[in-house]
Structure formats: C-alpha cells, structure tokens
Protein backbone atom coordinates (compact mmCIF):
# COMPACT_ATOMS: atom_id res chain seq x y z
CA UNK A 1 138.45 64.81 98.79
CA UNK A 2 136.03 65.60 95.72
CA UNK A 3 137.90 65.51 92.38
CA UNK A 4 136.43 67.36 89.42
CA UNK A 5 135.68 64.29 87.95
CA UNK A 6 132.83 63.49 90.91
CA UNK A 7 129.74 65.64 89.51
CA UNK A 8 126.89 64.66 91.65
CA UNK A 9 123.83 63.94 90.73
CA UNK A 10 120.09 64.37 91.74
CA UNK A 11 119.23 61.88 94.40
CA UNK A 12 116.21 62.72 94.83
CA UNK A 13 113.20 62.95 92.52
CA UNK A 14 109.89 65.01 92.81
CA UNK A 15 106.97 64.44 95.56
CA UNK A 16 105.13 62.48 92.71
CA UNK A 17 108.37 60.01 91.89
CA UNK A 18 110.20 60.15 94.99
CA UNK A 19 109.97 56.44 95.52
CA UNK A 20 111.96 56.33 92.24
CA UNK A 21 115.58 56.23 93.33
CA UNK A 22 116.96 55.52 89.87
CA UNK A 23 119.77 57.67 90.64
CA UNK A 24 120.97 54.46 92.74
CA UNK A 25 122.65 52.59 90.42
CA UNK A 26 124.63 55.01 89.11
CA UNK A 27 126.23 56.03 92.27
CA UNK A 28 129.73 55.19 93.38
CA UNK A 29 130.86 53.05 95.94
CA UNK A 30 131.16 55.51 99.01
CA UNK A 31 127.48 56.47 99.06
CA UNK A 32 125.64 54.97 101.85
CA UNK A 33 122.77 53.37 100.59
CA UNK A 34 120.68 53.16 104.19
CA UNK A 35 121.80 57.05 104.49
CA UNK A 36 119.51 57.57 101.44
CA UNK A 37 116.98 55.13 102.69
CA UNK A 38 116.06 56.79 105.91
CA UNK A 39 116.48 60.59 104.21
CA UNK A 40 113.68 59.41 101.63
CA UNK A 41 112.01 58.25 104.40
CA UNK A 42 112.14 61.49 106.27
CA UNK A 43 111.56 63.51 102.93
CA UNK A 44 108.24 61.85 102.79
CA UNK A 45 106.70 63.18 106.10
CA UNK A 46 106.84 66.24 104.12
CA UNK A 47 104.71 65.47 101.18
CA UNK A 48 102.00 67.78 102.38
CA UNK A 49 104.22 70.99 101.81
CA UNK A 50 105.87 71.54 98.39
CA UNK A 51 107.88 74.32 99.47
CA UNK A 52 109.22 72.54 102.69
CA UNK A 53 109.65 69.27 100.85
CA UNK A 54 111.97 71.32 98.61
CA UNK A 55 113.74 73.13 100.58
CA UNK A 56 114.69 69.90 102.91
CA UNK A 57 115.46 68.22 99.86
CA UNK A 58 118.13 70.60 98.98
CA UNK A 59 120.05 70.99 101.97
CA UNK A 60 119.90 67.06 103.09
CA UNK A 61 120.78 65.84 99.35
CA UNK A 62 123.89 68.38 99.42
CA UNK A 63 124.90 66.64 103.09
CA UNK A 64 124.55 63.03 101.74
CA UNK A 65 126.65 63.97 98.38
CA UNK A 66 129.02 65.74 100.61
CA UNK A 67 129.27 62.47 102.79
CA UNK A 68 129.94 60.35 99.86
CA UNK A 69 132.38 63.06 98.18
CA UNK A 70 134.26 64.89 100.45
CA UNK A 71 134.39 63.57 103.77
CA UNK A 72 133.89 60.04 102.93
CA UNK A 73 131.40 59.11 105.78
CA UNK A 74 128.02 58.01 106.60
CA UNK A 75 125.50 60.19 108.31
CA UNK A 76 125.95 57.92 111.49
CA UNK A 77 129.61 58.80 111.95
CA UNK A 78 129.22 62.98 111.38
CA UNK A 79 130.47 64.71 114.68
CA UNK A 80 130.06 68.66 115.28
CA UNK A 81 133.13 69.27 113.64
CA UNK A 82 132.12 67.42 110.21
CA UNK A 83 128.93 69.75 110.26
CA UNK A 84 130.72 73.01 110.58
CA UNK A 85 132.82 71.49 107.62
CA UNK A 86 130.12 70.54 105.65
CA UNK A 87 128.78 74.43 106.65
CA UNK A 88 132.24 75.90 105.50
CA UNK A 89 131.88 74.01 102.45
CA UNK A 90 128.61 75.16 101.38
CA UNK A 91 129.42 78.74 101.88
CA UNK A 92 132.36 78.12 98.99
CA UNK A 93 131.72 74.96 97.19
CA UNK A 94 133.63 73.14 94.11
CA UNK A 95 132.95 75.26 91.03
CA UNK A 96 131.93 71.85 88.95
CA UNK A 97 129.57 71.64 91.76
CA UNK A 98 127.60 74.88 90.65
CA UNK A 99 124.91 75.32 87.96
CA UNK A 100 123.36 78.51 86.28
CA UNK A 101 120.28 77.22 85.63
CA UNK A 102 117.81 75.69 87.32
CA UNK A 103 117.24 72.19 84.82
CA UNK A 104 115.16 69.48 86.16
CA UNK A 105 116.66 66.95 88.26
CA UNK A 106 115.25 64.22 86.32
CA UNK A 107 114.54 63.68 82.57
CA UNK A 108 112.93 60.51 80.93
CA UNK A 109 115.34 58.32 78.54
CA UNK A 110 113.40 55.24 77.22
CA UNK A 111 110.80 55.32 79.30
CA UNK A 112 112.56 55.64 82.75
CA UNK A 113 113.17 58.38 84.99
CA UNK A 114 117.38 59.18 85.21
CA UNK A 115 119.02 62.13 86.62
CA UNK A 116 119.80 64.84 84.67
CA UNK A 117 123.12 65.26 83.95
CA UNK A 118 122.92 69.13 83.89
CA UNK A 119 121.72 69.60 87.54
CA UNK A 120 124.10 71.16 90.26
CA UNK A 121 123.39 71.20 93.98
CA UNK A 122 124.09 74.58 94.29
CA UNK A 123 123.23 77.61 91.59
CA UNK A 124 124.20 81.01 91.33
CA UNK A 125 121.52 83.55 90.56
CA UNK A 126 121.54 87.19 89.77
CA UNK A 127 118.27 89.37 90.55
CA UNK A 128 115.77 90.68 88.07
CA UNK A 129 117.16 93.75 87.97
CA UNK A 130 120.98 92.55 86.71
CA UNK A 131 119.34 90.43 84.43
CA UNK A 132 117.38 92.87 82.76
CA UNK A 133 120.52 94.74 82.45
CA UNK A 134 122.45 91.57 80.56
CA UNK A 135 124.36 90.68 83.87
CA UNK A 136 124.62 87.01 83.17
CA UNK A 137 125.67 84.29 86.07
CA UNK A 138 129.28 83.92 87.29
CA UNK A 139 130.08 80.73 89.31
CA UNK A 140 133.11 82.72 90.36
CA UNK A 141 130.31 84.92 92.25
CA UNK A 142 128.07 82.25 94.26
CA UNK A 143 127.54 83.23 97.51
CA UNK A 144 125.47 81.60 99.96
CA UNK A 145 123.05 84.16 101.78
CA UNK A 146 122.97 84.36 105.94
CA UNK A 147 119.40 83.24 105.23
CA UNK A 148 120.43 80.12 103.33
CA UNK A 149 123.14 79.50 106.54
CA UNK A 150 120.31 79.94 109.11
CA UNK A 151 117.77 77.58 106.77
CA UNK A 152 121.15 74.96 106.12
CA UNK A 153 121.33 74.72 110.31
CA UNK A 154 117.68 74.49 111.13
CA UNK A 155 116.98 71.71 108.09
CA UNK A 156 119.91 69.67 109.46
CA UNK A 157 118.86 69.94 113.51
CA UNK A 158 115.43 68.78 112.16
CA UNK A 159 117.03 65.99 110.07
CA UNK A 160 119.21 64.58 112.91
CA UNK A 161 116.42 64.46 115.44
CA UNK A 162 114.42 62.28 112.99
CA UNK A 163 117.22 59.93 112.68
CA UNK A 164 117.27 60.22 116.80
CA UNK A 165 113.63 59.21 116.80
CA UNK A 166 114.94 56.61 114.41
CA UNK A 167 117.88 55.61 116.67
CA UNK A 168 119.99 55.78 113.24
CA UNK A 169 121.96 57.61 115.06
CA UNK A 170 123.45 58.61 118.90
CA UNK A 171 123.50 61.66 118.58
CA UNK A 172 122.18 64.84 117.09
CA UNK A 173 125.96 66.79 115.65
CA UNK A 174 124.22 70.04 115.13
CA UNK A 175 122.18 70.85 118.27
CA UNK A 176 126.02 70.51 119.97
CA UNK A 177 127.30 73.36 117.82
CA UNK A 178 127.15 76.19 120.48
CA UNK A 179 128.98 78.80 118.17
CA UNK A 180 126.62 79.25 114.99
CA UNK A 181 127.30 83.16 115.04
CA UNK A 182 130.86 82.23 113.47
CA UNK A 183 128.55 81.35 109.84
CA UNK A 184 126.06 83.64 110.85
CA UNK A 185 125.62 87.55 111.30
CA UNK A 186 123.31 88.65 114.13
CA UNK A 187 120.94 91.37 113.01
CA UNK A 188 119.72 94.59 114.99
CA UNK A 189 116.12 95.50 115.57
CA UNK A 190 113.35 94.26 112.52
CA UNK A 191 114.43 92.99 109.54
CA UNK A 192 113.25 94.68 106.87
CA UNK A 193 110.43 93.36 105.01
CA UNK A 194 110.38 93.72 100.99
CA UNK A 195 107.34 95.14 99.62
CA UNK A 196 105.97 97.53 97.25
CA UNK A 197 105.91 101.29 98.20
CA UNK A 198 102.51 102.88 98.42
CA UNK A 199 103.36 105.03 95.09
CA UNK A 200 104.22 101.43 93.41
CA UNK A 201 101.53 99.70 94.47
CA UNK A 202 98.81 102.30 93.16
CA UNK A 203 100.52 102.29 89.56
CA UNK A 204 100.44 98.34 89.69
CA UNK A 205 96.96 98.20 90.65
CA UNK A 206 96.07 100.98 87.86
CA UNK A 207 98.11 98.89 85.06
CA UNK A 208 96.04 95.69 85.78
CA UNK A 209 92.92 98.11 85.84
CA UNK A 210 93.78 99.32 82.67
CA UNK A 211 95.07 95.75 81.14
CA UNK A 212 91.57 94.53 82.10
CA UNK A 213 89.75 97.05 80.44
CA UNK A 214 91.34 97.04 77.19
CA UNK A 215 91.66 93.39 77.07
CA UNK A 216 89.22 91.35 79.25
CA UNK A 217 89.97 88.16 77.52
CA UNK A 218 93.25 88.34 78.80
CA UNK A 219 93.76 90.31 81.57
CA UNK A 220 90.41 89.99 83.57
CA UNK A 221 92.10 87.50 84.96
CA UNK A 222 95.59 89.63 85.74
CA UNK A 223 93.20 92.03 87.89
CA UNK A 224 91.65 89.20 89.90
CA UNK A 225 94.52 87.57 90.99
CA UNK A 226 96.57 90.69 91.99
CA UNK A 227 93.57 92.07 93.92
CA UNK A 228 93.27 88.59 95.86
CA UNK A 229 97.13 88.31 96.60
CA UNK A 230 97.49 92.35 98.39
CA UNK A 231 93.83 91.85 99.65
CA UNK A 232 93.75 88.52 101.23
CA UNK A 233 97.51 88.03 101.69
CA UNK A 234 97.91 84.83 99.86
CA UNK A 235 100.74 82.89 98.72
CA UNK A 236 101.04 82.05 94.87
CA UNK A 237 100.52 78.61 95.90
CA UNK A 238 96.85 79.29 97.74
CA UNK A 239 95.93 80.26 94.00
CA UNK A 240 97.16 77.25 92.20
CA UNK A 241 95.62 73.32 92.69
CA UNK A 242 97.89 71.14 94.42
CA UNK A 243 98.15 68.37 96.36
CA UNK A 244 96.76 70.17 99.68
CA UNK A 245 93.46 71.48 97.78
CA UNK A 246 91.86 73.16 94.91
CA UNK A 247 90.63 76.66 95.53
CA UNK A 248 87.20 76.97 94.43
CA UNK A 249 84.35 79.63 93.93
CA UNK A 250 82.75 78.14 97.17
CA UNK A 251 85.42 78.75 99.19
CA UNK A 252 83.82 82.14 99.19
CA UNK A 253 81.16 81.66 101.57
CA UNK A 254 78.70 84.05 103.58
CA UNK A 255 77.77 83.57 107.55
CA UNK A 256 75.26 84.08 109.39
CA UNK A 257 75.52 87.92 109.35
CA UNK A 258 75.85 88.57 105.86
CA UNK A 259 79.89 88.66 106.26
CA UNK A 260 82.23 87.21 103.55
CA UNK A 261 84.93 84.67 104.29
CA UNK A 262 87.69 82.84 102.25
CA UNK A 263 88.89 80.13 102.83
CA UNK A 264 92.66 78.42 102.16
CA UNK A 265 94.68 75.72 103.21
CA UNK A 266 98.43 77.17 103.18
CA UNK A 267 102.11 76.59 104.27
CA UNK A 268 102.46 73.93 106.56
CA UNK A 269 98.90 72.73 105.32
CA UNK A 270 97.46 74.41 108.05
CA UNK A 271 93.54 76.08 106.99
CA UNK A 272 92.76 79.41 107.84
CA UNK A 273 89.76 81.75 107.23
CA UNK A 274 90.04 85.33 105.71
CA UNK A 275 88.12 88.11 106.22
CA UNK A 276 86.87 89.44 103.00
CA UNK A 277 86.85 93.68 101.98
CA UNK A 278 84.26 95.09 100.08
CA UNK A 279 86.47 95.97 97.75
CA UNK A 280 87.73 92.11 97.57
CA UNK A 281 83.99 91.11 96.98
CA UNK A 282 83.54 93.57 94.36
CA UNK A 283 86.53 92.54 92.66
CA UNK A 284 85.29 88.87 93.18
CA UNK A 285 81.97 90.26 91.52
CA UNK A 286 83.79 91.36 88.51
CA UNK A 287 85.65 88.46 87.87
CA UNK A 288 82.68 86.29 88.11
CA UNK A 289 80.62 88.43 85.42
CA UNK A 290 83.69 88.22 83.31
CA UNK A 291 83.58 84.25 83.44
CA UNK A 292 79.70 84.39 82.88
CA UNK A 293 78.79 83.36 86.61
CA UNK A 294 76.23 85.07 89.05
CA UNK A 295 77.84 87.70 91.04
CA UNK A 296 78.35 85.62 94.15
CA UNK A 297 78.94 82.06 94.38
CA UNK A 298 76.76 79.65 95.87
CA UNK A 299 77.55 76.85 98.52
CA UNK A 300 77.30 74.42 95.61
CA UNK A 301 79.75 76.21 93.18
CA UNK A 302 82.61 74.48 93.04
CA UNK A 303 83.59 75.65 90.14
CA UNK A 304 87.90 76.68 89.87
CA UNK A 305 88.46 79.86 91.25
CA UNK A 306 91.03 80.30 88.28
CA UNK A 307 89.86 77.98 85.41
CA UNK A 308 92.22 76.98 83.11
CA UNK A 309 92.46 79.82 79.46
CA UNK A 310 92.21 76.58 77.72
CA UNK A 311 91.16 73.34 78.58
CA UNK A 312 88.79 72.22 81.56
CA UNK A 313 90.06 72.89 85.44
CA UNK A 314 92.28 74.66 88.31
CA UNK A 315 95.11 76.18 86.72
CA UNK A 316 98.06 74.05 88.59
CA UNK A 317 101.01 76.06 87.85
CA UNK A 318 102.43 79.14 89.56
CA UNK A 319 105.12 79.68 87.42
CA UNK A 320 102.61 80.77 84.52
CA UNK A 321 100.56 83.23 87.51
CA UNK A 322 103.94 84.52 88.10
CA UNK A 323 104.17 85.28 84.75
CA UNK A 324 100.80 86.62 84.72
CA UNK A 325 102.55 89.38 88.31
CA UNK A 326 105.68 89.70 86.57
CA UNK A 327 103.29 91.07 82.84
CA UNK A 328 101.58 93.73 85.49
CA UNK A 329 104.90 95.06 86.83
CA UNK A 330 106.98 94.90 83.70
CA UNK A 331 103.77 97.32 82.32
CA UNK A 332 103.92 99.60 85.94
CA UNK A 333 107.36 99.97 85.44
CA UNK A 334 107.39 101.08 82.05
CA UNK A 335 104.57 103.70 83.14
CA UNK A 336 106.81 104.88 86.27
CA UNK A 337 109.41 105.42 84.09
CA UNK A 338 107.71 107.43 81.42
CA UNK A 339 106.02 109.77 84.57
CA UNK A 340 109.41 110.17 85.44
CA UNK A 341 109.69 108.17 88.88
CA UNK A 342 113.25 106.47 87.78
CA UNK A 343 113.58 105.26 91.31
CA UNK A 344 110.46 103.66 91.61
CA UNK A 345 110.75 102.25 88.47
CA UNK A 346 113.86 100.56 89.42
CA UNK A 347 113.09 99.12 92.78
CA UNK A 348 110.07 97.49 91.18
CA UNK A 349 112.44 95.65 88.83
CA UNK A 350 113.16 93.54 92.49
CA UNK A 351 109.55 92.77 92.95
CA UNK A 352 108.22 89.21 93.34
CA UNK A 353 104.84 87.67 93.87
CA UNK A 354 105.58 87.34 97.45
CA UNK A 355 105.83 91.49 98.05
CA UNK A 356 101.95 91.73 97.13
CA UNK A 357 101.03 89.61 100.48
CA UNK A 358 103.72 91.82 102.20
CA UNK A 359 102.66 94.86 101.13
CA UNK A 360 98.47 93.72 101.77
CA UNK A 361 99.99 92.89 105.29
CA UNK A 362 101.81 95.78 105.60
CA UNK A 363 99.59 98.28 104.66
CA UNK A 364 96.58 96.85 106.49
CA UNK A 365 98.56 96.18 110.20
CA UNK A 366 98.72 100.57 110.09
CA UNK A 367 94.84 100.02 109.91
CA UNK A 368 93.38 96.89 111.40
CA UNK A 369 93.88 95.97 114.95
CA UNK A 370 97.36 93.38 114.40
CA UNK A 371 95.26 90.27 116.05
CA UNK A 372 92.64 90.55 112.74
CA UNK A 373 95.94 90.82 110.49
CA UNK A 374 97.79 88.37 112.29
CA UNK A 375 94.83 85.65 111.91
CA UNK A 376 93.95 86.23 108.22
CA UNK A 377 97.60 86.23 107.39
CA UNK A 378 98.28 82.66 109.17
CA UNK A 379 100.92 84.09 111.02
CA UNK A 380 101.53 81.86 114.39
CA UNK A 381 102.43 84.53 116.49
CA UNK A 382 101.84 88.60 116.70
CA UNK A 383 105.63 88.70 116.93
CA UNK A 384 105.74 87.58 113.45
CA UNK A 385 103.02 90.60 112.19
CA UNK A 386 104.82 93.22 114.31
CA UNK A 387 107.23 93.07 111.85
CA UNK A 388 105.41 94.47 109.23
CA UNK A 389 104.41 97.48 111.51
CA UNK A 390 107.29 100.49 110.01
CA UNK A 391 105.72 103.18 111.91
CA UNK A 392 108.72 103.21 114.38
CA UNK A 393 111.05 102.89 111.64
CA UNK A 394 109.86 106.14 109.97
CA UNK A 395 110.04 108.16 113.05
CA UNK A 396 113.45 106.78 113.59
CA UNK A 397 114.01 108.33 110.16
CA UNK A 398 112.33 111.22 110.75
CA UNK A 399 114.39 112.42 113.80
CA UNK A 400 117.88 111.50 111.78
CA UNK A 401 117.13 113.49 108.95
CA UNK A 402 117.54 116.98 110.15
CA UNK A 403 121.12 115.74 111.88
CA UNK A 404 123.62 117.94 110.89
CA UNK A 405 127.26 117.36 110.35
CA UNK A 406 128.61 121.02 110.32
CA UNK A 407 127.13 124.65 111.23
CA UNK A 408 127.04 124.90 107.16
CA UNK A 409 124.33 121.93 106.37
C-alpha cells in the first residue's frame, strides 16, 4: 500500500523529450521497467495529437504509478478487479498524491532534464468564477468528474488492446468489466453544450470591436481571432503552429466560382475545408490592411496567419491567445455588469475559448442545413452536430413554464 513517503513522479516527459526517461533512475524497485517501455512506446503513436497525447499520458502514467505503489503489480498481471480498484482509487486518491498547480513535469538541473519534484498526478481545480472570488484550491475537495471516469475507461480499453496487438499481455482487463454504470452516471436526453448566450455573444463581439478601434496595435489582432473561432468553429490549437501545421494567409484560398475556403488540419490530424461568410472575409480583409497586406491573400502568401507582436513567425502558443479570449470577456463582463445584466455577467465568468466554436456551431445549425455545419465543424457524424440543435429543448421549456402548482400561481 502507498505510504506518504512514495510521492510519484513524472514518468513521462513532453512529445519533444519523450525519449528522455530520466525519471528512470530515480524510481524504486517495484516499477516495471518493460511496463514503461511499451507505454512510451504506445504514447508515441500519438505524437500527431497534442491534446490526445496528453490526455493518454495522464491516465496511463497514473495506472503505472499505481502499479508500482499501491497494488504492487505489473501491467501483465492486472485482472478486472485491479482496474475497478485502480478506478475506485482515482475517484479518491492519497492527498500527497494531489497538486494545486499545474508545474511542469520536468525542469532542467545542470543541463539535464529531471522530474519536477512539485508535480502531482492528480490536481484539484476551482472554476474561473471561484477564483475570481478568492476561492483558493482544497485537496480535501478533489473530485474526479463522470467525464474524467468515462475518459479514465476508454484511455485504458485503448491501452490494453495495444499491449494485445503487442501480445504483452493475454488479455484486455477492462473490455471484461460489464458493470461501468457503478463509476458512472447515465445521462437523459442531450447533454448540454456550454456556450455563450446570444445576449453574451453580441457584447463580446462589440468589446473586441471597440478594443480594435481604440487600439489597433493591440487589439486588431483580439478582433481577428475571435471572429475566426465563432465563424469558422476552430479550436485554439487550429490558430497556433504546431507540429501538425502552420496556418497561413494561403490557407485562404478562392475556387473556381469565386467562393472562399479555409483550410485546417485539426484533432486527430484529420484536414478539413471551411466554408467562409462574408462577414469572415471581411473580417479577414480588415486584419490584412491592419498588417499592411492586400486585402486577400494570394496562392503564394504564406505568410503566418497570426505573426508573432514581436519577433519573426506563427505565434506557437495558445496559452497567450487564451489570454488574448480571456482580455475580451474580462472587458464584456465588466460592460454587462455596468448595463445591469448581473446574470450574464456572471455566467460569462465560466467562459472558455472552446464556447466560441460552440456557440459558432450552435448558432449556425438553427440556420444552415446540419450536413454544411457538420462538415465545416469536423464532426464525424450528424449525431455529434444534433447536439448543438436546442430548439427542442426550448419548447420543452416553453410548455413547463406555465405549469402550475396550485389554483393561486
């Protein structure tokens, strides 16, 4: 059984370094070496997606640490009942096994890559919103969402039918759990999907209008990129270079009958084509003026799509065009508050990135025939776009809100 004394640490390092096991050493005699052999190997058929590379990194690191800590096994000897263990466990985990921050895994020390000794598997969080109100993290308070349960099973089913293919192991321990509904709730009808209401979105629209007027030099830029994430429905990560691609001005291009396309190459590195507004173009147009370009690009401009404020090239990081999202609604929710829509206000405190492509989707699928949404949104299926379609949901609404409870209401 763990002891507070047995802190893990990082196993595994970024996409860049993760042939850099330097972690390896430092590890204690019950770690299975090969186990962390064959899961770098696996983790490396995923180089092509940073999010998924992530996101199987987490869950597959926390089942080798809990191997080595807690059950004392190899990933060849886990039966069913080890992996609803391991499932109980990560739903309430060893308080010296939770962070509040989000450190890097590794740090450099004379010249070598070592993990950091401040990085947990797990970290509690608390939502924009808290924060703002000085609601700091309790590890007394970590809770691991149904989402993260559903993500934990599908990860590891993946995972053991690798090590299948491998023949690493017999057998794959999680496809024989029959009962997942125990560690997961089943939900009724659509989820809901989290995006800006139609009030919201107009006053974050008008703020980056009106940040872009009054300071071009800074915030030209603010009103190109939230017109191109509700407008096109793209990810933070189809504006950013990375190891997929680079978006450039020419990915703009014009066919045969004078239509504009764009095109990106997003999650699961699969390239799509998106149909381009008018409004879109003419926001395209505006940026391009503001950067000194002719109003449309050319086949041969391959010039970034977001150049760098300083310095030559792509800008590569999406935290700082979060930062550039999170400026516009800090400044829409300021205004909503002063015109006296508290509510508003406060639901926009929520708000990521990731609501402007729901709420483009969202408010386009009432419009456009779902097939055209579905295509320039990358969804795989129309199931997954019929989700965004609330009309049902406010009729539903609509005939429950003149119920009445007595002959009084």
């Amino acid at each position: 059984m763990t002891k507070d004394t047995d802190v893990p640490l990082a196993l595994f390092d970024s996409l860049e370094n993760i042939d850099t096991n330097n972690c390896v050493g430092q590890l204690k005699n019950n770690y299975h070496l090969n186990d962390i052999k064959i899961a770098t190997a696996f983790l490396k058929s995923y180089t092509g997606s940073q999010g998924t590379f992530n996101s199987y990194r987490r869950e597959i690191e926390r089942l080798i640490h809990w191997c080595a800590l807690v059950s004392q096994k190899s990933l060849k000897q886990l039966k069913r009942d080890d992996i609803e263990a391991f499932a109980r466990f990560c739903q309430v985990p060893p308080k010296h096994w939770i962070g509040m921050a989000k450190p890097a895994r590794f740090i450099e020390k004379d010249g070598v890559r070592i993990p950091n000794p401040r990085w947990r598997p797990f970290v509690v969080t608390v939502s924009k919103a808290q924060r703002r109100k000085g609601v700091e993290p309790n590890i007394k308070k970590f809770e691991l969402s149904q989402g993260s349960l559903r993500e934990l099973f599908a990860i590891l089913s993946s995972f053991y039918s690798y090590l299948l293919q491998e023949e690493y192991v017999s057998m794959n321990p999680v496809a024989l759990i029959r009962q997942k509904s125990k560690f997961m709730r089943k939900t009724q009808g659509q989820p809901v999907i989290r995006r800006l209401s139609e009030l919201q979105w107009q006053y974050v629209i008008k703020t980056a209008e009106t940040l872009a007027n009054n300071d071009p030099d800074n915030h030209e830029r603010t009103l190109f990129i939230m017109s191109a994430l509700y407008s096109m429905y793209l990810r933070i990560s189809e504006l950013a270079e990375n190891t997929r691609w680079t978006p450039l001005m020419n990915d703009f291009t014009r066919d045969g009958d004078s239509n504009w396309w764009f095109t990106t190459v997003g999650k699961g590195n699969k390239e799509r084509r998106i149909a381009v507004s008018d409004a879109m173009l003419n926001a395209l147009k505006r940026w391009r003026k503001h950067l000194n370009l002719s109003p449309l690009p050319s086949p041969a401009d391959n010039s970034p799509l977001l150049p760098k404020t300083k310095g030559r090239g792509p800008i590569k990081s999406t935290n700082y065009i979060r930062s550039i999202v999170q400026y516009c609604f800090d400044r829409s929710i300021e205004q909503l508050t002063q015109d006296g829509f508290n509510e508003e206000a406060e639901t926009l405190n929520e708000a990521t990135v990731h609501w402007l492509r729901h709420t483009g989707i969202s408010d386009d699928v009432k419009i456009r025939p779902r097939e055209h949404v579905r295509d320039d949104a990358g969804h795989s299926s129309s199931a997954i776009t019929d989700k965004y379609i609330d009309i049902e949901l406010r009729e539903r609404h609509r005939s429950a809100r003149a119920k009445v409870i007595s002959e009084e209401d």
